[in-house]
N, C-alpha and C. Protein backbone atom coordinates (compact mmCIF):
# COMPACT_ATOMS: atom_id res chain seq x y z
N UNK A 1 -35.33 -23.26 28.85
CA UNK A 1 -35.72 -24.45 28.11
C UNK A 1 -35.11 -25.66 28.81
N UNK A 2 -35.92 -26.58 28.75
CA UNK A 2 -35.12 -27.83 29.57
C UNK A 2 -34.47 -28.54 28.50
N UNK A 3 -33.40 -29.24 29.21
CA UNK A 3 -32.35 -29.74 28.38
C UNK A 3 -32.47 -30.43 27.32
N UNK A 4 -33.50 -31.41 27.40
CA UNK A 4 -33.90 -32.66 26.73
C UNK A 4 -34.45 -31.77 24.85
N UNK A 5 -34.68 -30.42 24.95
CA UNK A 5 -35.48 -30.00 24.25
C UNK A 5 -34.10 -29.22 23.07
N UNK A 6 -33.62 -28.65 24.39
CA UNK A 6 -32.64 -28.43 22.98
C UNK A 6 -31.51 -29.24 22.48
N UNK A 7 -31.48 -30.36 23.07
CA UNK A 7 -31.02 -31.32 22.45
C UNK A 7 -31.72 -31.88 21.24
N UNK A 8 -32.52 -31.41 21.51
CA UNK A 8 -33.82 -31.87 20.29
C UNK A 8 -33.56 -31.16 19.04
N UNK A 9 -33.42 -29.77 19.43
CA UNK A 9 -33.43 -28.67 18.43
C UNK A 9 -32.02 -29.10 17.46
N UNK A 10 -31.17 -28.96 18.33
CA UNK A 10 -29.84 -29.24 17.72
C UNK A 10 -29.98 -30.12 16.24
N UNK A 11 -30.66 -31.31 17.00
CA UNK A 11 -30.34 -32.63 16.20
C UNK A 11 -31.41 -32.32 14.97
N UNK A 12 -32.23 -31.50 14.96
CA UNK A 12 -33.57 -31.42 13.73
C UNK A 12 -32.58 -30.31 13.11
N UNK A 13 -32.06 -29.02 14.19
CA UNK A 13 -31.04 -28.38 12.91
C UNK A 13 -30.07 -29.36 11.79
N UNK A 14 -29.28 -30.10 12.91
CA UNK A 14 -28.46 -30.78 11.57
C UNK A 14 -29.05 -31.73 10.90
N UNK A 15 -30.17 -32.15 11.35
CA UNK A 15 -30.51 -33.00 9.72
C UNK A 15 -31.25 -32.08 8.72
N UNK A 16 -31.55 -30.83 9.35
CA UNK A 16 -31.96 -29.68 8.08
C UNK A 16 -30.78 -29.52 7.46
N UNK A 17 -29.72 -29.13 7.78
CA UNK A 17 -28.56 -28.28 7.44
C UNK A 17 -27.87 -29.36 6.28
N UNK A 18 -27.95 -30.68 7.05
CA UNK A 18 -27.16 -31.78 5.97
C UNK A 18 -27.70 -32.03 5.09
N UNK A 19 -26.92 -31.71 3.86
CA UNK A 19 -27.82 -31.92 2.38
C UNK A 19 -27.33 -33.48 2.56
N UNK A 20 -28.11 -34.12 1.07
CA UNK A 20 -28.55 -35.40 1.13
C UNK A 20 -26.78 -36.12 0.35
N UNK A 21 -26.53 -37.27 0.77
CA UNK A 21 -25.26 -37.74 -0.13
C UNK A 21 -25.06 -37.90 -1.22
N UNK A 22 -26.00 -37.89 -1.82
CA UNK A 22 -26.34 -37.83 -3.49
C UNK A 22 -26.16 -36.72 -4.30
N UNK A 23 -26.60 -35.39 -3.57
CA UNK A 23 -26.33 -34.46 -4.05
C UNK A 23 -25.07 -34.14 -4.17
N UNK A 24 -24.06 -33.73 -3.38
CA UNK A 24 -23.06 -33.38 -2.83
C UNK A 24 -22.13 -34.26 -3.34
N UNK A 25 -21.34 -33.69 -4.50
CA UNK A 25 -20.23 -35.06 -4.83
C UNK A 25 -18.30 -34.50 -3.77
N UNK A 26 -18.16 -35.86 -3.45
CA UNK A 26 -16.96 -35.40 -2.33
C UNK A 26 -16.19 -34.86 -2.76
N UNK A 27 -15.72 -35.25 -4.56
CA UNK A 27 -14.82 -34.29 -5.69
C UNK A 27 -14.49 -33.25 -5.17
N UNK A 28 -15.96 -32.59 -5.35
CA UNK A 28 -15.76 -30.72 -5.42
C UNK A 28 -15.72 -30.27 -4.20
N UNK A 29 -16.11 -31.39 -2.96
CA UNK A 29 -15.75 -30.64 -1.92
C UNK A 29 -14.20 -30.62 -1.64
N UNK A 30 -13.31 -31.53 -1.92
CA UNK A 30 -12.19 -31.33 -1.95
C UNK A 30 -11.43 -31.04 -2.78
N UNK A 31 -11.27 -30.38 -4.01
CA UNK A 31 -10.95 -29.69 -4.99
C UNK A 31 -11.05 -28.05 -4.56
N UNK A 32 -12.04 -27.75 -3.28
CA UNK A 32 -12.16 -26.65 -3.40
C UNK A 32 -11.33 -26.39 -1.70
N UNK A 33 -11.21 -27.31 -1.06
CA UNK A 33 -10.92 -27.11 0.56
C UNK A 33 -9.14 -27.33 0.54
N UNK A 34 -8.46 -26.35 1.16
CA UNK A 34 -7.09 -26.80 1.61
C UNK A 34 -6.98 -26.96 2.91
N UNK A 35 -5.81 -27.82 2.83
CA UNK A 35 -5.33 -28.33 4.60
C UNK A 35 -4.34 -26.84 4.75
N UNK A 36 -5.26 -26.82 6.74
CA UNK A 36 -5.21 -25.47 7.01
C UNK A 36 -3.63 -24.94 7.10
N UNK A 37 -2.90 -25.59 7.11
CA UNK A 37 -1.18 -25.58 7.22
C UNK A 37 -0.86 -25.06 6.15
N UNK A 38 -1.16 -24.84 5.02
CA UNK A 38 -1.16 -24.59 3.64
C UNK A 38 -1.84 -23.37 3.67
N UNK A 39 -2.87 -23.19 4.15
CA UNK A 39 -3.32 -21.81 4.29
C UNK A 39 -2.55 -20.80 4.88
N UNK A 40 -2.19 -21.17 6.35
CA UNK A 40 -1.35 -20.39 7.08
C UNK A 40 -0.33 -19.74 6.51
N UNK A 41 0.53 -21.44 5.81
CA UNK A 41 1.68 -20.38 5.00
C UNK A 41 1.15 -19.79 3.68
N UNK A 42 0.59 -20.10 3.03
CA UNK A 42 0.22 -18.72 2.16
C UNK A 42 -0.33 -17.22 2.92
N UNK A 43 -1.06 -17.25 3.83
CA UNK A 43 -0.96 -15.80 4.49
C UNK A 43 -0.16 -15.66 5.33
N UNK A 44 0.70 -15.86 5.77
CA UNK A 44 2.03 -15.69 6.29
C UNK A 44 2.83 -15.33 5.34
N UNK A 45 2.98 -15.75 4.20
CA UNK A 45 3.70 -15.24 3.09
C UNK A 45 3.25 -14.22 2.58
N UNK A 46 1.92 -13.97 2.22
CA UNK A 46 1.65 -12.52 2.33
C UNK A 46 1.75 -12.15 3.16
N UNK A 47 1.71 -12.05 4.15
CA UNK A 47 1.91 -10.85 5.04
C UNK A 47 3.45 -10.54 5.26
N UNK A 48 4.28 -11.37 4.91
CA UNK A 48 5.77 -10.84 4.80
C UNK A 48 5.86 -10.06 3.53
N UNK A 49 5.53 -10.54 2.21
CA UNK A 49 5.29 -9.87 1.06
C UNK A 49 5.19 -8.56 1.50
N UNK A 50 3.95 -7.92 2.16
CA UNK A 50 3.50 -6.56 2.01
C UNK A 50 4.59 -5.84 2.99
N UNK A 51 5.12 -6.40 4.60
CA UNK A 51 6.06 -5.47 4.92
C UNK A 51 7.18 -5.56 4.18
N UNK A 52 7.66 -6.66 3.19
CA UNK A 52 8.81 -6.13 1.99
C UNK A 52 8.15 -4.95 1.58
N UNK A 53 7.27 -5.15 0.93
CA UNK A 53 6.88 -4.07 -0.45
C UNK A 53 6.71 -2.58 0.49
N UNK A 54 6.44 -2.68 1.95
CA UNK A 54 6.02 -1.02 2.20
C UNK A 54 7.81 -0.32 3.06
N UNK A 55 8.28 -1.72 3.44
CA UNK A 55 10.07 -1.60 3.50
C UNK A 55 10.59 -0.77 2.16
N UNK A 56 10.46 -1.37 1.12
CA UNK A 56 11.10 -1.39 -0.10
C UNK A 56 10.25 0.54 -0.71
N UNK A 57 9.16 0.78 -0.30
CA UNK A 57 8.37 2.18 -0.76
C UNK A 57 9.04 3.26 0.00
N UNK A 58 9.42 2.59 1.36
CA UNK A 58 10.01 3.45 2.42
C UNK A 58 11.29 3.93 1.92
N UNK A 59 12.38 3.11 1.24
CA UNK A 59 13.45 3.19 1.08
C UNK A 59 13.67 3.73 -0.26
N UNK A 60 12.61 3.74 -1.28
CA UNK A 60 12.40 4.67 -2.11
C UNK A 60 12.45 5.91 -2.24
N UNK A 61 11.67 6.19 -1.36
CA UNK A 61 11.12 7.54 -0.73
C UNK A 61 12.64 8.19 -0.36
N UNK A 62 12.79 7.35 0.92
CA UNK A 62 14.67 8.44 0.99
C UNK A 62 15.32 8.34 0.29
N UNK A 63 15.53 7.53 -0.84
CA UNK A 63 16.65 7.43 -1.74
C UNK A 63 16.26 8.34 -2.90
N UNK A 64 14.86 8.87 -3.26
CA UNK A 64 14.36 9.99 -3.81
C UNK A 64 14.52 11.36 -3.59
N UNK A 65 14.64 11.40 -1.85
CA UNK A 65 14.92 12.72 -1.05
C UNK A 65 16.52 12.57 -1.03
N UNK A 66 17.13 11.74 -1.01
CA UNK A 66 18.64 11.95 -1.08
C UNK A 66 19.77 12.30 -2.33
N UNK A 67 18.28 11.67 -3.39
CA UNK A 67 19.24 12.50 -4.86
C UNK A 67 18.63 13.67 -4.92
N UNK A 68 17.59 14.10 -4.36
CA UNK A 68 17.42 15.35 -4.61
C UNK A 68 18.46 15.97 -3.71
N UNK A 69 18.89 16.41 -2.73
CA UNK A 69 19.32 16.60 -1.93
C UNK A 69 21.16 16.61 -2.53
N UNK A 70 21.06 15.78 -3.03
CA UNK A 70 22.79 15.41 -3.28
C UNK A 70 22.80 17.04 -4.22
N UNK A 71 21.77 17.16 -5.48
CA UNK A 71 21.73 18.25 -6.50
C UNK A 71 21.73 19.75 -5.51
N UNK A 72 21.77 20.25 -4.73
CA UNK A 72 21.75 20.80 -3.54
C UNK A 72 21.01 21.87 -4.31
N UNK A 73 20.00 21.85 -4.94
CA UNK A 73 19.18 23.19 -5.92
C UNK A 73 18.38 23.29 -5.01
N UNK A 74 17.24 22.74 -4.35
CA UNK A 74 16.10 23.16 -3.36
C UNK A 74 16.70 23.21 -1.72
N UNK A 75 16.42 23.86 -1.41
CA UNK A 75 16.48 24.72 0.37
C UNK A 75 15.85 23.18 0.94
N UNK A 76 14.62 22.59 0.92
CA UNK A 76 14.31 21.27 1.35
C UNK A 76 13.32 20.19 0.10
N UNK A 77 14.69 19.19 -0.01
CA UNK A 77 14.58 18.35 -1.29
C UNK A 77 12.76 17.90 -0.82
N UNK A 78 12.47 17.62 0.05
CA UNK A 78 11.24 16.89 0.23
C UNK A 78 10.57 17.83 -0.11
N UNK A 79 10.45 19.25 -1.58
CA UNK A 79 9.54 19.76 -1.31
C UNK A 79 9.35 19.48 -3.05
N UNK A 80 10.28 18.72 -3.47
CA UNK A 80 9.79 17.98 -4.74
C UNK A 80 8.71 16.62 -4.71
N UNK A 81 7.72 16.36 -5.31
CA UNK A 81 6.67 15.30 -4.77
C UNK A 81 7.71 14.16 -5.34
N UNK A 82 7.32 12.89 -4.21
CA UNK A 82 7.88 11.54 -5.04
C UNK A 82 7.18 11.17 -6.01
N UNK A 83 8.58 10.57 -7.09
CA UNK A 83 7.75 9.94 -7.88
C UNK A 83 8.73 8.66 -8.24
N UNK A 84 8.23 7.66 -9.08
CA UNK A 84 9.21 6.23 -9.65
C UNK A 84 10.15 7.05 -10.81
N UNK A 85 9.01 7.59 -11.39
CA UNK A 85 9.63 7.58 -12.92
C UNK A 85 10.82 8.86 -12.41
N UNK A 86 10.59 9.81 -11.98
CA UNK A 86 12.23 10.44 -11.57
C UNK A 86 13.17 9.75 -10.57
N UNK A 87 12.48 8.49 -10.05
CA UNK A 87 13.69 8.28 -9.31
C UNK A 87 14.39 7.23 -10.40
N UNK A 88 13.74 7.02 -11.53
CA UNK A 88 14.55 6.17 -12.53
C UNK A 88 15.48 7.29 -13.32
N UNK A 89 15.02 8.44 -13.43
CA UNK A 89 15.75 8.54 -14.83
C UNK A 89 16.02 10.57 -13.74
N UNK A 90 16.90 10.42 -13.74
CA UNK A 90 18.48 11.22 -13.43
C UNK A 90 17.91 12.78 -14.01
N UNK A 91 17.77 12.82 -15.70
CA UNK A 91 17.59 13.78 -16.26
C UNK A 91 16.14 14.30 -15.88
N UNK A 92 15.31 13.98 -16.33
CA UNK A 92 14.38 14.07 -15.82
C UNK A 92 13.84 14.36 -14.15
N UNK A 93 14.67 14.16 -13.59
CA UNK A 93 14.52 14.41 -12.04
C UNK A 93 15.52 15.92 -12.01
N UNK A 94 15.97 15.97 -12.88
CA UNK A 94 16.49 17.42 -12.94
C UNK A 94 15.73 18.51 -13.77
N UNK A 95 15.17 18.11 -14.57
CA UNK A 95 14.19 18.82 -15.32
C UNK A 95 13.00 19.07 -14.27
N UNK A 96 12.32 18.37 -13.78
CA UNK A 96 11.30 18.68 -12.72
C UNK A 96 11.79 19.51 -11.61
N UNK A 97 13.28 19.31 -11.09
CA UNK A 97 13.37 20.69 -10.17
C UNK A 97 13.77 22.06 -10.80
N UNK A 98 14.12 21.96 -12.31
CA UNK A 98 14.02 23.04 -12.92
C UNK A 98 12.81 23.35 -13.21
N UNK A 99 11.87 22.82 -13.35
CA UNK A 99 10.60 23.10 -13.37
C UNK A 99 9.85 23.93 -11.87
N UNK A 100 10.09 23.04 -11.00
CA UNK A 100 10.10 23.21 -9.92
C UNK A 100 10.34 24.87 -9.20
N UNK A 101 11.69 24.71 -9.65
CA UNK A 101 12.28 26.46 -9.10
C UNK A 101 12.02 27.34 -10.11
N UNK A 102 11.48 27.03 -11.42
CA UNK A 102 11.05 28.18 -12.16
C UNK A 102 9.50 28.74 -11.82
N UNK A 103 8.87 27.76 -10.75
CA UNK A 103 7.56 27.83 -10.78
C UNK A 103 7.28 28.45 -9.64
N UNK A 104 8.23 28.39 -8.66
CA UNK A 104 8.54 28.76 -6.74
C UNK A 104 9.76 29.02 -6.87
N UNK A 105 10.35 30.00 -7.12
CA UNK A 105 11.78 30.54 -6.78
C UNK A 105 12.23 30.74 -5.20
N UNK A 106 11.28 30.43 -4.39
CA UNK A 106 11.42 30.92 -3.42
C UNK A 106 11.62 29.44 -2.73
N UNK A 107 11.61 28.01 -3.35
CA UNK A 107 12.06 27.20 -2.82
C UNK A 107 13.58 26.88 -3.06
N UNK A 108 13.93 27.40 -3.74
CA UNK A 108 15.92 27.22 -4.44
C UNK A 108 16.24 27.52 -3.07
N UNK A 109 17.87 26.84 -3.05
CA UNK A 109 18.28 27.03 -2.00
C UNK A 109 19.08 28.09 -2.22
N UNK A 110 19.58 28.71 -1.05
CA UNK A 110 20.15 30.03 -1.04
C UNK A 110 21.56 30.01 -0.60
N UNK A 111 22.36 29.16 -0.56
CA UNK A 111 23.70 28.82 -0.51
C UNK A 111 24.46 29.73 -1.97
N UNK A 112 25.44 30.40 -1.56
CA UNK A 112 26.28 31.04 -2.33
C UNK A 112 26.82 30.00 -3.06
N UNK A 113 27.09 30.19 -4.64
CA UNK A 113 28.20 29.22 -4.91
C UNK A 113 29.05 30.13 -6.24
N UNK A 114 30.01 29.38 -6.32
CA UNK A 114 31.39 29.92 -6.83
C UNK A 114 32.60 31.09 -6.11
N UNK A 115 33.15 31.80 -6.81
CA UNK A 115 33.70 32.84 -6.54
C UNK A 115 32.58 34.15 -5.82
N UNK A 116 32.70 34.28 -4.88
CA UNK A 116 32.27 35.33 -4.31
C UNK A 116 32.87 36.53 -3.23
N UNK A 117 34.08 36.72 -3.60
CA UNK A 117 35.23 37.75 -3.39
C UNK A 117 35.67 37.26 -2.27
N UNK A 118 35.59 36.42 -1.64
CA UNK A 118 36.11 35.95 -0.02
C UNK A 118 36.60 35.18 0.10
N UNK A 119 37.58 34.33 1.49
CA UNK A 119 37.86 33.41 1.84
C UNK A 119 39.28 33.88 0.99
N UNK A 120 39.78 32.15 0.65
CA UNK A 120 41.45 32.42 0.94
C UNK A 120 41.43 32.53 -0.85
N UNK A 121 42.10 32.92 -1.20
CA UNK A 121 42.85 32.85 -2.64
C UNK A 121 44.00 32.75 -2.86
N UNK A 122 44.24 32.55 -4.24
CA UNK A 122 45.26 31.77 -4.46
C UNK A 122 46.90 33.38 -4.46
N UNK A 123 47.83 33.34 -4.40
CA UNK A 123 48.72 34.30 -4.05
C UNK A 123 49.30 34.85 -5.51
N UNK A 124 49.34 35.82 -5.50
CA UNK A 124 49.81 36.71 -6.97
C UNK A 124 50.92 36.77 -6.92
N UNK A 125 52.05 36.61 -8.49
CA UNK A 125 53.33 36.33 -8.35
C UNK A 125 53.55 37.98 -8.41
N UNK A 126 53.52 38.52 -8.67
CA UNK A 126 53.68 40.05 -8.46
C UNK A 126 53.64 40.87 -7.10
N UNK A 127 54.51 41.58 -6.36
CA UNK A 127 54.51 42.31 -5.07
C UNK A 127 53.81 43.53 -5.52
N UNK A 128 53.02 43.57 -4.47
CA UNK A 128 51.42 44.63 -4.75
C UNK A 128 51.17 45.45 -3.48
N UNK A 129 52.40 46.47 -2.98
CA UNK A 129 52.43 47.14 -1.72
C UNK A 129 51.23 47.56 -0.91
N UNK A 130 50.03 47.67 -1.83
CA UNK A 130 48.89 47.96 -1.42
C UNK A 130 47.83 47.09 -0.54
N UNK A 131 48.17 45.57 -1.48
CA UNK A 131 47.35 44.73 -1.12
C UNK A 131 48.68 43.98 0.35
N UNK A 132 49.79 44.29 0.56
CA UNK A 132 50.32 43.64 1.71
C UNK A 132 50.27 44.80 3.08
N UNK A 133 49.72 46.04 2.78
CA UNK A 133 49.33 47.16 3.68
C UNK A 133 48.24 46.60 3.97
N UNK A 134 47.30 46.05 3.61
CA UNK A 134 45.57 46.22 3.55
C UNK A 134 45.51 44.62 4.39
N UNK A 135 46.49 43.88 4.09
CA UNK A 135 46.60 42.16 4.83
C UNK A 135 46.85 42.45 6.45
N UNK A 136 47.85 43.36 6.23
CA UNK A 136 48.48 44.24 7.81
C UNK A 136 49.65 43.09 7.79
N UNK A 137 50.20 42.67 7.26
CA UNK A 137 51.61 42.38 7.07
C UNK A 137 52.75 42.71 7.56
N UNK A 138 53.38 43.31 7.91
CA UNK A 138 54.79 44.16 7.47
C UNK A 138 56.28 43.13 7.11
């Protein structure tokens, strides 16, 4: 197309495109338009917002796996699902892994606990010739 022509075109688009001044009150066009600096920082502020909020889900999450974990009842705490409401309330986050290991016994952890005949004990005030033969003493 030669030049002269779409210069032509251009100029018949924008007087199509431009509605008439009468119609168009300037009010509502600026009632509805912000200066773009104002925009920016509102999505800039969201977008810090959301890496708080998926920071803050993250740190949930381990601090969920770490009270489970502290209760040392499951072999691997992450095999309780997260949730808010047990990471609020203590009892209830114990009731669900009792729930939990009554439902899969085979997730409890398998750590011995209490007295289980071994290791050091405490010394009997009584001399017990048997038990200082069996230490290998003499």
């Amino acid at each position: 197309m030669p030049e002269n022509t779409i210069q032509e075109a251009v100029e018949d688009l924008q007087t199509v495109e431009t509605p008439a001044e009468d119609s168009v009150s300037t009010d509502d066009e600026t009632a509805d338009t912000f200066p773009r600096e104002y925009v920016e920082k509102l999505r800039s502020e969201a977008a810090e917002a959301r890496v708080k909020a998926k920071r803050a889900d993250t740190l949930a999450r381990e601090l969920f796996v770490a009270r489970v974990a502290a209760t040392g009842r499951l072999a691997d705490p992450s095999d309780l699902d997260f949730s808010d409401e047990l990471l609020a309330d203590p009892a209830a986050m114990d009731a669900a892994i009792d729930d939990l290991i009554a439902r899969k016994p085979h997730l409890a952890t398998r750590t011995p606990r209490g007295s289980v005949g071994q290791g050091v004990s405490e010394p009997s005030n009584t001399v017990n010739l048997a038990a200082i033969l069996r230490a290998g003493t003499h």
